[in-house]
Protein backbone atom coordinates (compact mmCIF):
# COMPACT_ATOMS: atom_id res chain seq x y z
CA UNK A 1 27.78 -19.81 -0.26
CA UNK A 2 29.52 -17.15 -2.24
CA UNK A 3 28.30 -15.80 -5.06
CA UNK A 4 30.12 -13.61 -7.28
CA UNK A 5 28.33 -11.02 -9.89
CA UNK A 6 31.35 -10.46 -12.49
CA UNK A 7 31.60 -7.66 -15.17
CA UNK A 8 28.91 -5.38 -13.98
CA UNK A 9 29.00 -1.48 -13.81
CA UNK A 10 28.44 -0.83 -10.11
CA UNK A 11 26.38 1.78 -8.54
CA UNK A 12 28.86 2.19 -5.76
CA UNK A 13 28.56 4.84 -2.66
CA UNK A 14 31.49 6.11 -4.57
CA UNK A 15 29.71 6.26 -8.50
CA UNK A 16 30.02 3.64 -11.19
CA UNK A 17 32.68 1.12 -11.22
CA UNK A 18 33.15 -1.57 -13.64
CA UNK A 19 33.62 -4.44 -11.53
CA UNK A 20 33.01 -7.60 -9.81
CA UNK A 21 31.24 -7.98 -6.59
CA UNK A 22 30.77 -10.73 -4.01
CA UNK A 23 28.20 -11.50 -1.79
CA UNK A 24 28.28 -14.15 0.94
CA UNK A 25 25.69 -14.77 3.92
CA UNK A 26 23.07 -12.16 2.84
CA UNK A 27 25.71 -9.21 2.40
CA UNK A 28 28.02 -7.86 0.15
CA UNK A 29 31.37 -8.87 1.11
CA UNK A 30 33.86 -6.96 -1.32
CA UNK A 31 34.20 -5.49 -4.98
CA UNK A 32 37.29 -5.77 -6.80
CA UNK A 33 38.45 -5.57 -10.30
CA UNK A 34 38.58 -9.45 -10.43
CA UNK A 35 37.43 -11.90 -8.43
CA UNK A 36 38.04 -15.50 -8.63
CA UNK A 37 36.90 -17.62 -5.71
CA UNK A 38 33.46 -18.12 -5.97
CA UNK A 39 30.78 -21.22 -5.31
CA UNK A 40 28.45 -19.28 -7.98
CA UNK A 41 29.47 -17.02 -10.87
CA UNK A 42 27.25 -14.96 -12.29
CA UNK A 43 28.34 -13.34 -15.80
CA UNK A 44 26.84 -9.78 -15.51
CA UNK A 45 28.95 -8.15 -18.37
CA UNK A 46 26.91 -5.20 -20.18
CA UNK A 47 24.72 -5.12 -17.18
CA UNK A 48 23.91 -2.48 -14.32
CA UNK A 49 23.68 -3.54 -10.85
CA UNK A 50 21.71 -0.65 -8.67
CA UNK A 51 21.27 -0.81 -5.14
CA UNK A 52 17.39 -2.25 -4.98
CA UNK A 53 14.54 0.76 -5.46
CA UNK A 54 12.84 1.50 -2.38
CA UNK A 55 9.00 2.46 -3.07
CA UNK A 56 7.35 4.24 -0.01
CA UNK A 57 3.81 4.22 -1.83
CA UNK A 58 2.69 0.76 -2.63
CA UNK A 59 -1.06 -0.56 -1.96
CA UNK A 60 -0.61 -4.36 -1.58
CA UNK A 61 -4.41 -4.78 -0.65
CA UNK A 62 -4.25 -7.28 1.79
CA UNK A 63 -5.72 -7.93 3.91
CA UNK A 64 -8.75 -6.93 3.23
CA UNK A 65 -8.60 -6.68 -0.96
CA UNK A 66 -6.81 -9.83 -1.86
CA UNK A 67 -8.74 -10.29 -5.02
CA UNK A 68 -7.05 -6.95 -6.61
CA UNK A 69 -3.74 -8.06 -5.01
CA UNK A 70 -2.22 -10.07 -2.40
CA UNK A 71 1.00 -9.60 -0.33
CA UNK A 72 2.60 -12.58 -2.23
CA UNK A 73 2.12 -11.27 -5.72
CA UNK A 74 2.70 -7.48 -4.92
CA UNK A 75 6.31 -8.26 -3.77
CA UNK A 76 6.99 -10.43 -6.54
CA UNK A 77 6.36 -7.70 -8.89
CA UNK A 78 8.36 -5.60 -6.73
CA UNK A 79 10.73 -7.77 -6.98
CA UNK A 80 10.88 -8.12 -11.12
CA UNK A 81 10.61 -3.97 -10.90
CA UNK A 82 14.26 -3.90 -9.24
CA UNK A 83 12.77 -2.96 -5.73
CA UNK A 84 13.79 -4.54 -2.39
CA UNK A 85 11.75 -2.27 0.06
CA UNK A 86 8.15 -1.35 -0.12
CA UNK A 87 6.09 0.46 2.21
CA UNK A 88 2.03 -0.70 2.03
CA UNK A 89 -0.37 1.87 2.18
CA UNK A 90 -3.09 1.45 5.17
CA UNK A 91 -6.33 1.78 3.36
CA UNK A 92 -7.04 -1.68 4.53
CA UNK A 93 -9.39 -4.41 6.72
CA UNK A 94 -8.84 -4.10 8.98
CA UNK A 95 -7.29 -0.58 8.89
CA UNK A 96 -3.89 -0.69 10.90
CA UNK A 97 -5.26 1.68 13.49
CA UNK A 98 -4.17 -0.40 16.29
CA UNK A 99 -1.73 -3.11 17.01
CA UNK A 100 -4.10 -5.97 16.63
CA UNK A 101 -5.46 -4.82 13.05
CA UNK A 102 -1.65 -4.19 11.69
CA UNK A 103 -0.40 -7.93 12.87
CA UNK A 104 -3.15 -8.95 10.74
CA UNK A 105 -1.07 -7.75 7.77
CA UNK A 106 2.28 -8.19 9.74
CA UNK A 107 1.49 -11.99 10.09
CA UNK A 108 1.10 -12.26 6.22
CA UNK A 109 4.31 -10.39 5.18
CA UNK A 110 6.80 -12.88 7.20
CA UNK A 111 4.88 -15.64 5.68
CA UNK A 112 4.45 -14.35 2.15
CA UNK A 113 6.57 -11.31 1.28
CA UNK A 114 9.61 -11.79 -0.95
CA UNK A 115 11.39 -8.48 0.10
CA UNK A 116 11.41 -6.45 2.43
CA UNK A 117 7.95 -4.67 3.34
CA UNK A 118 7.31 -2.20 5.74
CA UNK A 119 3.84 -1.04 6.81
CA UNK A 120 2.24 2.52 7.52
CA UNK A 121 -0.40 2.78 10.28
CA UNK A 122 -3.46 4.80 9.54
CA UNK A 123 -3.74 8.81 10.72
CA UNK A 124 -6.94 8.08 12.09
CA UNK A 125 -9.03 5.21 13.27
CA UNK A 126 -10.54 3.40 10.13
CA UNK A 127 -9.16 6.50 7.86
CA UNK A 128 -12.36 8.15 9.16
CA UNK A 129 -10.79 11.90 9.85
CA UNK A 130 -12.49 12.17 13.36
CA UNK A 131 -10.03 10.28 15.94
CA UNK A 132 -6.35 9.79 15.89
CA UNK A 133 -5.11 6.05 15.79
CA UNK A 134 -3.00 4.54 18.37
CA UNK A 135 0.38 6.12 17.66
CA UNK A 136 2.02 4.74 20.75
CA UNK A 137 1.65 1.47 20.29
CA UNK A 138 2.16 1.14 16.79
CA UNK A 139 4.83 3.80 16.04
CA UNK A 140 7.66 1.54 17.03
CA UNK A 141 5.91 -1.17 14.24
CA UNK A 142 5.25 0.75 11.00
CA UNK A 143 7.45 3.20 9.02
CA UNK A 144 5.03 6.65 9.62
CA UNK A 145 1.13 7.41 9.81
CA UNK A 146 -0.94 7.89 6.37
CA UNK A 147 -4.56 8.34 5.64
CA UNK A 148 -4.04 7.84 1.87
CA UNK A 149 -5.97 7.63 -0.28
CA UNK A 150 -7.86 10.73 1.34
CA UNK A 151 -6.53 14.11 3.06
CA UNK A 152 -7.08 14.58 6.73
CA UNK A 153 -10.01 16.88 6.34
CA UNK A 154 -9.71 19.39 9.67
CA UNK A 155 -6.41 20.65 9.74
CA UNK A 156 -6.83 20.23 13.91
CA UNK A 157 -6.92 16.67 13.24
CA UNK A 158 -3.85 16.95 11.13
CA UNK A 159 -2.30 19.83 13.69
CA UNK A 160 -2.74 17.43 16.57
CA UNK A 161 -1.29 14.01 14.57
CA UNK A 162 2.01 16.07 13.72
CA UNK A 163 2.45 16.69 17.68
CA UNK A 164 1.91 13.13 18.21
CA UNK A 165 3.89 12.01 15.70
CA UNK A 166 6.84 14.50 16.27
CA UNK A 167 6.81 13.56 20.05
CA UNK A 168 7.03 10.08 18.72
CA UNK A 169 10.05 10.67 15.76
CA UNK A 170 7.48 9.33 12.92
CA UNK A 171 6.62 11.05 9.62
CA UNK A 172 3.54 11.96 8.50
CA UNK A 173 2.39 10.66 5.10
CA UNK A 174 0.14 12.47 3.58
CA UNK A 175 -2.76 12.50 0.57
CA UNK A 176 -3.33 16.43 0.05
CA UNK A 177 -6.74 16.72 -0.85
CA UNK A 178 -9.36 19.08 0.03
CA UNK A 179 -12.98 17.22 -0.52
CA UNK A 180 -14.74 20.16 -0.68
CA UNK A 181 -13.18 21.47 -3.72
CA UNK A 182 -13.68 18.25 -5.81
CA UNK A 183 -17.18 18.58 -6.75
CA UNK A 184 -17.80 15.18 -8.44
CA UNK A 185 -14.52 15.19 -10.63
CA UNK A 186 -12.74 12.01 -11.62
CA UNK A 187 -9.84 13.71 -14.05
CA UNK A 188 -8.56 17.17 -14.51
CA UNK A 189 -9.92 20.14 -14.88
CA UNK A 190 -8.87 21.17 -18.30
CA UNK A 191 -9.14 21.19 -22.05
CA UNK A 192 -9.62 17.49 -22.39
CA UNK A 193 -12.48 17.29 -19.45
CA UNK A 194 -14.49 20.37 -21.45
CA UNK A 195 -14.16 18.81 -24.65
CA UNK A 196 -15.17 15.59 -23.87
CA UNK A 197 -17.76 16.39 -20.95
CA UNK A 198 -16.43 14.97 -17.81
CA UNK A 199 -16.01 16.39 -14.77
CA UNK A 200 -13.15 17.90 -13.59
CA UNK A 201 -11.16 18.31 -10.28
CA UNK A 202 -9.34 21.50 -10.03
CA UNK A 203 -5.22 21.75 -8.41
CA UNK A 204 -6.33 23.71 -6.19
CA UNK A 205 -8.03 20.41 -4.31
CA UNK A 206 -4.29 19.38 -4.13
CA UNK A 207 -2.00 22.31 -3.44
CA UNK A 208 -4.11 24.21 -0.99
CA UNK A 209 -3.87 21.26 1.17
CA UNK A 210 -0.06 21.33 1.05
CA UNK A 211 -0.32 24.78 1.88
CA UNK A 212 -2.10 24.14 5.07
CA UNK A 213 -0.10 21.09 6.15
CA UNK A 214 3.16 22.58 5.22
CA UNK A 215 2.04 25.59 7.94
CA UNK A 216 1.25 22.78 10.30
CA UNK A 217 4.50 21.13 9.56
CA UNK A 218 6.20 24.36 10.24
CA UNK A 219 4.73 25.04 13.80
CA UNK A 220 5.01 21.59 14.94
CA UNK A 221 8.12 20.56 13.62
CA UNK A 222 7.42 17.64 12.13
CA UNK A 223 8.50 15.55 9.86
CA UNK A 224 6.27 16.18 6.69
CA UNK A 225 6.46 13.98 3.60
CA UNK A 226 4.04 14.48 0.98
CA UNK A 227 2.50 12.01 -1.56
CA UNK A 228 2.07 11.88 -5.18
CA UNK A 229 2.59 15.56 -6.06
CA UNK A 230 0.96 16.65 -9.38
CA UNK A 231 0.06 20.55 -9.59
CA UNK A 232 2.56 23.13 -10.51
CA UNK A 233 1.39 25.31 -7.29
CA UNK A 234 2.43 22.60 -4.89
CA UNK A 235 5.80 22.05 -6.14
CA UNK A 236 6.54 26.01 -5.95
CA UNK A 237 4.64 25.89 -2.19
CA UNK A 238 7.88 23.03 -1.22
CA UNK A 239 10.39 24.61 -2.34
CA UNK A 240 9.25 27.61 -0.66
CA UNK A 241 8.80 25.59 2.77
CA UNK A 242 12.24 23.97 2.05
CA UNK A 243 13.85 27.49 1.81
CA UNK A 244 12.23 28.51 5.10
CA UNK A 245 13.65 24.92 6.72
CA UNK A 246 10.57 23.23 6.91
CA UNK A 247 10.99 19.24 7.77
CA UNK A 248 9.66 18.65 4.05
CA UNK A 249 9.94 15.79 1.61
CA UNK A 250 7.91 15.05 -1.58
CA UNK A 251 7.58 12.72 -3.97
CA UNK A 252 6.12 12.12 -7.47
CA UNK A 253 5.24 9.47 -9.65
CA UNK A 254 6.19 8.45 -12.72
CA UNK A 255 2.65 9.20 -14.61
CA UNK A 256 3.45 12.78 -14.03
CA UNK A 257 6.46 12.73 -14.89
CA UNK A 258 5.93 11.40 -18.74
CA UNK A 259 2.13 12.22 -19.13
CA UNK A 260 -0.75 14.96 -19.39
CA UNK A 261 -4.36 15.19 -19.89
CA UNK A 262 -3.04 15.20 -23.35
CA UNK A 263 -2.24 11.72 -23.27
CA UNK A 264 -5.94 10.67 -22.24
CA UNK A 265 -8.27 7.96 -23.89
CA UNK A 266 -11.34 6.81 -22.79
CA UNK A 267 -9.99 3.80 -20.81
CA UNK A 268 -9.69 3.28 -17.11
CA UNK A 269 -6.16 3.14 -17.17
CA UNK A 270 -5.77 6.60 -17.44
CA UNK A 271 -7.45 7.12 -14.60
CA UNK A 272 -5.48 7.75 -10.93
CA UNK A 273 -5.92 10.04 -8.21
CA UNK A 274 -4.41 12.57 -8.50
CA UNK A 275 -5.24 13.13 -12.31
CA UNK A 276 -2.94 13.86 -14.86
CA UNK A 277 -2.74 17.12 -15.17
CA UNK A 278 -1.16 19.69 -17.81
CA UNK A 279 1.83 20.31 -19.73
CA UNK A 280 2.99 23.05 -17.27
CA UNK A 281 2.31 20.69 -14.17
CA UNK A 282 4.55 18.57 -15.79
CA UNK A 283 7.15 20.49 -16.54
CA UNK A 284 7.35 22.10 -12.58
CA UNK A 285 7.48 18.53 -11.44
CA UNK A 286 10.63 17.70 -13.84
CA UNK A 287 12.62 21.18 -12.48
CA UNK A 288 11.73 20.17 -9.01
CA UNK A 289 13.05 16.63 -9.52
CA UNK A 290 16.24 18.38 -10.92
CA UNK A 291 16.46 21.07 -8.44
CA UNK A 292 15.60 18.32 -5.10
CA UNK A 293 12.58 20.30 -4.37
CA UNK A 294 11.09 16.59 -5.43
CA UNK A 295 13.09 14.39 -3.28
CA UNK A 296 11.60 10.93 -4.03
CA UNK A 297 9.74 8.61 -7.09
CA UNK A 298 7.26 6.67 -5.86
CA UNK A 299 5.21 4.30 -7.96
CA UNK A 300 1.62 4.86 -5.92
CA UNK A 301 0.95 0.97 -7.32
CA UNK A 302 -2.80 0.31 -7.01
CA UNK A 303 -4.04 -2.63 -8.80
CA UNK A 304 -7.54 -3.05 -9.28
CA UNK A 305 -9.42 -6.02 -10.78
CA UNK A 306 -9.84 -6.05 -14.52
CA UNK A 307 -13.42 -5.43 -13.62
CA UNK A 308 -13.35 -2.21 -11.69
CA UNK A 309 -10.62 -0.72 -14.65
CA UNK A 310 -13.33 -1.45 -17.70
CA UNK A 311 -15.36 1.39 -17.27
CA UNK A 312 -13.95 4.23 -18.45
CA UNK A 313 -13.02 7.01 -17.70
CA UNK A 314 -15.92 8.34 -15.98
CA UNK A 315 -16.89 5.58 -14.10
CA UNK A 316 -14.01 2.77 -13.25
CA UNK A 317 -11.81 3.00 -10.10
CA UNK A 318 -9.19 5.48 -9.54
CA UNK A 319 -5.64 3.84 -9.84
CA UNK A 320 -3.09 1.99 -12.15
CA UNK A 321 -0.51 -0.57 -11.49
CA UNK A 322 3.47 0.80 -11.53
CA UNK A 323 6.04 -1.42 -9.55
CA UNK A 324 7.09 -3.03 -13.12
CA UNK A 325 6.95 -0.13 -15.28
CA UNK A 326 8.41 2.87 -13.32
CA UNK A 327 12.38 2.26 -13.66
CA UNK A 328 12.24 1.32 -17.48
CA UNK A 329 9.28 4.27 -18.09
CA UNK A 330 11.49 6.71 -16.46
CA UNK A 331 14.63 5.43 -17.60
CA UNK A 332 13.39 6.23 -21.35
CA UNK A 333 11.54 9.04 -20.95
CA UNK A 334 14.19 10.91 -18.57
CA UNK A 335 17.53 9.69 -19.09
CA UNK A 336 17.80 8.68 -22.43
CA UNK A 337 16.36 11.94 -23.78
CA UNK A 338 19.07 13.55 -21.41
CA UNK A 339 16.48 15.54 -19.13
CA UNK A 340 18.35 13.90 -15.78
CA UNK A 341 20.99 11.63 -15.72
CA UNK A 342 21.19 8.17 -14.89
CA UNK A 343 22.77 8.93 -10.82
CA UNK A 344 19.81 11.41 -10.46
CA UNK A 345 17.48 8.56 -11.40
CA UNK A 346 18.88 6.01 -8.65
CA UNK A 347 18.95 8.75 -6.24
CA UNK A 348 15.42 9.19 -6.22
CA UNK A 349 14.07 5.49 -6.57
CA UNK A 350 17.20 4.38 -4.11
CA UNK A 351 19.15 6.22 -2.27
CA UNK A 352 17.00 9.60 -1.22
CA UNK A 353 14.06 7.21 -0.29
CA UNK A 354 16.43 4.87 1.79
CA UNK A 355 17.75 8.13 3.68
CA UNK A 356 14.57 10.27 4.22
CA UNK A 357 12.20 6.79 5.73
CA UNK A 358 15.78 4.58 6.75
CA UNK A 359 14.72 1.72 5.10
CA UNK A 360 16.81 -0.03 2.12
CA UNK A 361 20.59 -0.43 1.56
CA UNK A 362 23.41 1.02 -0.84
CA UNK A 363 26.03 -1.06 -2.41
CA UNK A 364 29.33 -1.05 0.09
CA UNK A 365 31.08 -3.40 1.63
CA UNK A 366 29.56 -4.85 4.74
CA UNK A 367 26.10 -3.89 3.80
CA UNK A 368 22.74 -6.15 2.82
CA UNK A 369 22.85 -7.64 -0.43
CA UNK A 370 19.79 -6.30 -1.78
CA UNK A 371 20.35 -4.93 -5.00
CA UNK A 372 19.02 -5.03 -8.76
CA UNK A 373 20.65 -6.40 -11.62
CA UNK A 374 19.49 -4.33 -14.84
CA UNK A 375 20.27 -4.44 -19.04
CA UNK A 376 19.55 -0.91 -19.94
CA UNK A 377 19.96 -1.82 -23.66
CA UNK A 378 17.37 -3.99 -23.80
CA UNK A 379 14.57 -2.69 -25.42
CA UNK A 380 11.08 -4.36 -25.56
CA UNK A 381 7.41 -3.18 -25.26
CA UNK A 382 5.36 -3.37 -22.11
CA UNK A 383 3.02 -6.19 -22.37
CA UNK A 384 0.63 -5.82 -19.28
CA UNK A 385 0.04 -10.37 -19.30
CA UNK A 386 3.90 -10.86 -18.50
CA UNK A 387 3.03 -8.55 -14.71
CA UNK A 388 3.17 -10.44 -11.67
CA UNK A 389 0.77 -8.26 -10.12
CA UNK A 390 -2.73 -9.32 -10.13
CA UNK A 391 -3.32 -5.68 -11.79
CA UNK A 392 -2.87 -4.82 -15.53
CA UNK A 393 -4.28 -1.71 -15.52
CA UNK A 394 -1.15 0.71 -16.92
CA UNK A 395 -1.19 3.65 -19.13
CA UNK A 396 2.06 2.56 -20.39
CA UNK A 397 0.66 -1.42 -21.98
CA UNK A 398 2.50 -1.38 -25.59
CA UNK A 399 4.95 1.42 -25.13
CA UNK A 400 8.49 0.64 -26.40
CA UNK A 401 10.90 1.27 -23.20
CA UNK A 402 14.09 0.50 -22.77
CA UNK A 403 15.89 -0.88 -19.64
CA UNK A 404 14.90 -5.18 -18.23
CA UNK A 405 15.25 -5.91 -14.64
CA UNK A 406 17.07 -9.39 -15.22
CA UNK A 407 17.65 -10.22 -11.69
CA UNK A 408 16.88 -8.87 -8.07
CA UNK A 409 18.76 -10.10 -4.72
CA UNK A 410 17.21 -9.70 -1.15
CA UNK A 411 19.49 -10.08 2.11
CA UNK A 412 21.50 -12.66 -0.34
CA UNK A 413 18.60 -14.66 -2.36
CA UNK A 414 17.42 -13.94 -5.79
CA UNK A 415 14.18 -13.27 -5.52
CA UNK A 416 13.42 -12.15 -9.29
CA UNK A 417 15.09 -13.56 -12.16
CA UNK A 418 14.50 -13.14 -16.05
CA UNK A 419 13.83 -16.28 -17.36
CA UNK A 420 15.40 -15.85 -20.66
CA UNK A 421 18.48 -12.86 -21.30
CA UNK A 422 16.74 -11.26 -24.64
């Protein structure tokens, strides 16, 4: 069946191009200024088609968690979010240390996954810091090796992961942070932790990680990408590395992007790891998105039951939900106030993550038709009961944003689709 998307401004390996676009079989079979011939016609004037997002930080939960998400509803928020590839985070159980524990999750993405979905093995067995996982055997299975949601404690653990990995072509994933600096803090270190007597965990616990890996990364030769950057220091300690030709790739999140501690309330879902940190730490991570030094936006999605998010600050679990909220968010907050433009916001949540992890598809002839169908003048307020995700947990719930995802196509098949245009 052909299907034809008419009227759309196209986000085309060649820039924007008002136009029509065909897809027939699962891939993208021509664009042309008009095109007739169609089974289905889809009218898609005033709208933005973007080749899908690509997140390569996304907890899914299961197995192991299914109660704070599963695999079915994490990809159908994906999927209303405008993404067609997501890579799931290995804090797990089992733990995909081995090929038997990551077919445990493989098995229920082909039976449950809407898009695409690729996993990341563990660093070390069970995430445990003291004994590598089998790379071997699961390199050839899993986009790279992470022990998120904690740093790889002994950088000779870490040393001897980047030879493996490097003799293997796999990236390393990592979680920079250093245990021993974090002294029982659960936000940052700063005015609003001293004024309202919490405890506070210091940059430092972030950036002098990166340091050390980003040494490691530099005598090995590996490939290096680094999670959820927050602190000033570490963004100037990459683009240092990057000047020196260090394999090195970063990525941010939204929250960082468009919030401080300033921004805190007494709520769990203002609570993520790592914290939200200053003004200034802000700021560096906006100049190194401009500048490339921050090559990727990642969503670090981790839903938690409502349960686990009602304890405030001080005492619920670290993490908020982002796979619906981080294209409209950013897409307010960054491009309509003019701080990037709207090609340096698909390049980030699209293209860049496609290239560096080679996972996701652009909009050309001959390729996939996975792509993302958005109105960027529709304007609305985040209501955290309309998620698919089994987490509500955002610091964004009633903020007015601009931007709906209205429909989103994997390999060919609409897999999200607004039910009402508003």
């Amino acid at each position: 069946m052909r299907i034809i998307l008419s009227g759309a401004d196209v986000f085309t390996v060649n820039g924007f191009q008002k136009c029509d676009m065909a897809i027939e079989n699962g891939r993208i079979i021509s664009f042309s200024p008009e095109i007739s011939a169609g089974d289905t016609v889809i009218g898609a004037e005033g709208l933005n088609i973007f080749p899908g997002f690509v997140d390569v930080h996304t907890h899914l939960r299961e197995p192991g968690f299914f109660y704070k998400e599963t695999i079915k509803s994490g990809t159908k928020a994906a999927a209303r979010g405008g993404f067609t590839t997501v890579f799931s985070m290995p804090n797990l159980n089992p733990c995909p240390d081995c090929l038997e524990n990551l077919k445990v999750q493989t098995d229920i993405i082909e039976k449950d996954a809407c898009i695409e979905v690729v996993p990341y093995a563990s660093i070390t067995k069970g995430e445990k810091g003291a004994e590598l996982s089998d790379f071997e055997t699961l390199a050839p299975y899993v986009g790279g090796f992470s022990d998120d949601g904690k740093g790889v404690q002994s950088a000779l653990m870490m040393e001897k992961a980047m030879q493996k990995a490097s003799s293997l072509g796999k990236i390393i994933v990592a979680h920079c942070e250093d245990e021993s600096l974090l002294r029982g803090g659960y936000i940052h270190d700063g005015v609003y932790a001293r004024q309202h007597g919490h405890k506070g965990i210091c940059s430092a616990s972030e950036y002098t990680q990166v340091e050390r890996d980003l040494a490691l990364a530099e005598k090995t030769g590996c490939r290096y990408h680094i999670c959820h950057v927050s602190a000033a220091e570490s963004v100037e300690a990459i683009r240092q590395a990057k000047k020196r030709g260090v394999k090195v790739t970063a990525e941010t999140c939204p929250h960082y992007l468009t919030l401080t501690e300033n921004d805190l309330k007494e709520e769990g879902r203002f609570k993520m790891n790592p914290p939200l940190r200053t003004a200034k730490d802000r700021d560096s991570l906006i100049e190194g998105l401009k500048d490339g030094t921050i090559d990727v936006v990642s969503t670090d999605h981790a839903p938690h039951s409502a349960e686990e998010k009602s304890k405030g600050l001080k005492d619920s679990l670290m993490g908020v939900v982002g796979l619906e909220t981080a294209f409209p968010v950013l897409y307010t907050e960054l491009v309509k106030k003019g701080v990037i433009g709207l090609e340096k916001l698909i390049d980030v949540m699209s293209v860049n993550p496609a290239k560096i992890f080679g996972h996701g598809s652009s909009l050309e002839a001959g390729s996939p038709a996975s792509f993302t169908v958005f109105d960027l003048n529709d304007c609305y307020e985040i209501d955290p009961s309309e998620f698919q995700s089994k987490g509500k947990s955002t610091p964004y719930a009633g903020k007015k944003v601009y931007g709906r995802c209205i429909y989103t196509f994997s390999n060919g098949r609409i897999v999200w689709q607004e039910k009402e245009r508003k």
